[in-house]
Protein backbone atom coordinates (compact mmCIF):
# COMPACT_ATOMS: atom_id res chain seq x y z
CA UNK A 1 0.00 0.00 0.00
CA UNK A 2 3.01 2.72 0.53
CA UNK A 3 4.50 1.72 -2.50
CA UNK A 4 1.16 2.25 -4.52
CA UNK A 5 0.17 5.14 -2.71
CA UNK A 6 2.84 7.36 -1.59
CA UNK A 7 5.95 6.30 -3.24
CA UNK A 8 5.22 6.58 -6.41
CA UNK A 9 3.83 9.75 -6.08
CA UNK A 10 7.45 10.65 -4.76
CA UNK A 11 8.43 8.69 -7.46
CA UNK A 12 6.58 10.29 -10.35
CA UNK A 13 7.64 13.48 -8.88
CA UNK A 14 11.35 13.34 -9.00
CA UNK A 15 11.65 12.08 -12.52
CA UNK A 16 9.15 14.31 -13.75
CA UNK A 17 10.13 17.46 -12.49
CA UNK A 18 13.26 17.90 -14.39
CA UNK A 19 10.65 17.64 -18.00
CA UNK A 20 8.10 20.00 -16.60
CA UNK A 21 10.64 22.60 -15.79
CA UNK A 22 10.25 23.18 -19.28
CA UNK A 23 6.55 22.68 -19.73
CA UNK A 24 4.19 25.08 -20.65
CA UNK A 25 1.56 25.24 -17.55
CA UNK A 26 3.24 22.61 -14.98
CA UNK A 27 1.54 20.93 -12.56
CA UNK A 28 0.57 17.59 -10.30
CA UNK A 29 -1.95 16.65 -9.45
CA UNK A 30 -2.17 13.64 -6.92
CA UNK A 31 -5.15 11.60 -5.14
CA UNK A 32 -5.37 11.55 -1.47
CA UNK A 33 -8.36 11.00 0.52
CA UNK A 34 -10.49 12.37 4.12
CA UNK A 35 -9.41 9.50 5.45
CA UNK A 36 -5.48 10.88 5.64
CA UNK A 37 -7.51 13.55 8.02
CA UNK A 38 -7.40 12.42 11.66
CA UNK A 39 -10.96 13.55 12.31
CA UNK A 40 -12.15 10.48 9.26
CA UNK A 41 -9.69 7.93 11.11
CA UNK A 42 -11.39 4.09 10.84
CA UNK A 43 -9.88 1.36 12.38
CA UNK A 44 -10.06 -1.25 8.89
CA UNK A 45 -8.52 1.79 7.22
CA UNK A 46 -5.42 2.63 9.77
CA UNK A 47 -2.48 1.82 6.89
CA UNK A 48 -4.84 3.53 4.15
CA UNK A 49 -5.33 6.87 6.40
CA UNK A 50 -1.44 6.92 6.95
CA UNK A 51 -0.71 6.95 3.47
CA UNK A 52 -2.88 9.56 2.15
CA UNK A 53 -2.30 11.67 5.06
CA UNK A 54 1.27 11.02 3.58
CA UNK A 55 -0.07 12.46 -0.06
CA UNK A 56 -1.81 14.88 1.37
CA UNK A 57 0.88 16.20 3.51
CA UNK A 58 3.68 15.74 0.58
CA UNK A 59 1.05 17.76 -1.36
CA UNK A 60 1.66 20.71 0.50
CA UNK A 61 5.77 20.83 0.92
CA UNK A 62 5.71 20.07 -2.77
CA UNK A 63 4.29 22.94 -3.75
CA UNK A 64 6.07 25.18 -1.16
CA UNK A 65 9.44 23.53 -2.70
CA UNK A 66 8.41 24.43 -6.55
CA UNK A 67 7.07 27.73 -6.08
CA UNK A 68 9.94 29.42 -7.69
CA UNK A 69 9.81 27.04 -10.63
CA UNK A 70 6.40 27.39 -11.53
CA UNK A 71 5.43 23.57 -10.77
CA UNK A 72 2.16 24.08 -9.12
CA UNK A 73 1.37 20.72 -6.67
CA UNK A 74 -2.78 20.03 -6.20
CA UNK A 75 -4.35 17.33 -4.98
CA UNK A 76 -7.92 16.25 -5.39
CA UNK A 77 -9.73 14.29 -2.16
CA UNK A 78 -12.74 12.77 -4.29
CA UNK A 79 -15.78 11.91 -2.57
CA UNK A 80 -16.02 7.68 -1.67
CA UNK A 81 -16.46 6.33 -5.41
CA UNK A 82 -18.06 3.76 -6.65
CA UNK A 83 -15.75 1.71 -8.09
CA UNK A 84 -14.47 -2.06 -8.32
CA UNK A 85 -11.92 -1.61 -5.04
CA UNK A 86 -15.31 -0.12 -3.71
CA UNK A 87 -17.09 -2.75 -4.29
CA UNK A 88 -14.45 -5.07 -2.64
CA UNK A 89 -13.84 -2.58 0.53
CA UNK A 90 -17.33 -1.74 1.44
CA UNK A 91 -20.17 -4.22 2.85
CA UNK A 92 -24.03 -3.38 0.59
CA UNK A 93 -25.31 -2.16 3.92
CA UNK A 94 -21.80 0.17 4.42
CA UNK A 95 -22.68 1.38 1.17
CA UNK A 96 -26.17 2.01 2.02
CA UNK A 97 -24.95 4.45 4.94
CA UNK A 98 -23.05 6.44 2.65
CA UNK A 99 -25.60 6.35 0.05
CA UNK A 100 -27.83 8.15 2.94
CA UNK A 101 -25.23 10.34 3.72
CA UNK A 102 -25.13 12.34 0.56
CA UNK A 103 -23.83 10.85 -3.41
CA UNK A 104 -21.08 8.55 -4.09
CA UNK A 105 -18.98 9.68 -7.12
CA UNK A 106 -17.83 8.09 -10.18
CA UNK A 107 -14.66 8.14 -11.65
CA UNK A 108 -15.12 10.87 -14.20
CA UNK A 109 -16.05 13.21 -11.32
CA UNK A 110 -12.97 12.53 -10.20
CA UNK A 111 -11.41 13.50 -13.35
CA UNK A 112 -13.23 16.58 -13.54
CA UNK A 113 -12.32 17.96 -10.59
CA UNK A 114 -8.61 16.94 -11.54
CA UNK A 115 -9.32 19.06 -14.75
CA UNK A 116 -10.40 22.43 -12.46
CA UNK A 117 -7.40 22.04 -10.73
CA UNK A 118 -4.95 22.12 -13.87
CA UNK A 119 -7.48 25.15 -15.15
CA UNK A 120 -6.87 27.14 -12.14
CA UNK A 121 -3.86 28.90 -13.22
CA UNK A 122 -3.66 30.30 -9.50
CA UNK A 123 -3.99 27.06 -7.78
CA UNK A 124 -1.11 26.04 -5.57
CA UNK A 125 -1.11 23.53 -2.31
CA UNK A 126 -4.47 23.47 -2.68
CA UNK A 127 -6.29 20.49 -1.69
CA UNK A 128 -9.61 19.89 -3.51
CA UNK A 129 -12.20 18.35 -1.32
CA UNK A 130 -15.59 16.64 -3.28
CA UNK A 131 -17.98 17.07 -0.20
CA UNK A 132 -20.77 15.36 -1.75
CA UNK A 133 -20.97 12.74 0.97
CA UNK A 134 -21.33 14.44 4.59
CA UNK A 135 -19.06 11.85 6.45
């Protein structure tokens, strides 16, 4: 799970910041999640919340580092999504609760909100949160 999660992200980042030094419009974009935030902790996620708390956190310095090189570092927190991992994580009556809760997301909201972030010239550190589901 840190290899998937957080070091590639570290990963992707130090090989591709030398190319997007000279890119028009730089950034990254990475995936965390709420439940990196301590007040979203669950016990069958422990490893999970470490890890994006991680990519969250990494996020941040990133984009503190860059700032003179025009990099801008963004992540997106989707709302919980409905897809196959889903489907393998959460019980039908977890889902339920969420359901009631507010809407769960599909993957192309996720890349939508990915595509505000690289349209928002003046976004920096910024961590987009999809609050469609009021956990």
């Amino acid at each position: 799970m840190i290899n998937t999660n957080l070091k590639s992200i570290f990963l992707f980042s130090k090989y591709s910041i030398p190319y997007l030094k000279h890119s028009k419009n730089p950034v990254i974009i990475n995936i965390s999640s709420r439940i990196g935030f301590p007040e979203y902790t669950e016990p069958k996620f422990v490893i999970y919340g470490m890890v994006k708390a991680g990519v969250t956190n990494f996020t941040v310095g990133l984009s503190k580092e860059l700032v003179l090189t025009g990099i801008r570092v963004n992540a997106v927190i989707p709302t919980p999504t409905k897809t196959d991992l889903f489907n393998e994580v959460f019980t039908p009556e977890e889902e339920k609760g969420l359901i009631k809760k507010g809407k769960l997301g599909k993957p192309e909201d996720v890349a939508n909100l990915v595509i505000e972030l690289i349209n928002d010239k003046s976004a920096n550190g910024k961590i987009l949160i999809d609050k469609r589901v009021y956990l």
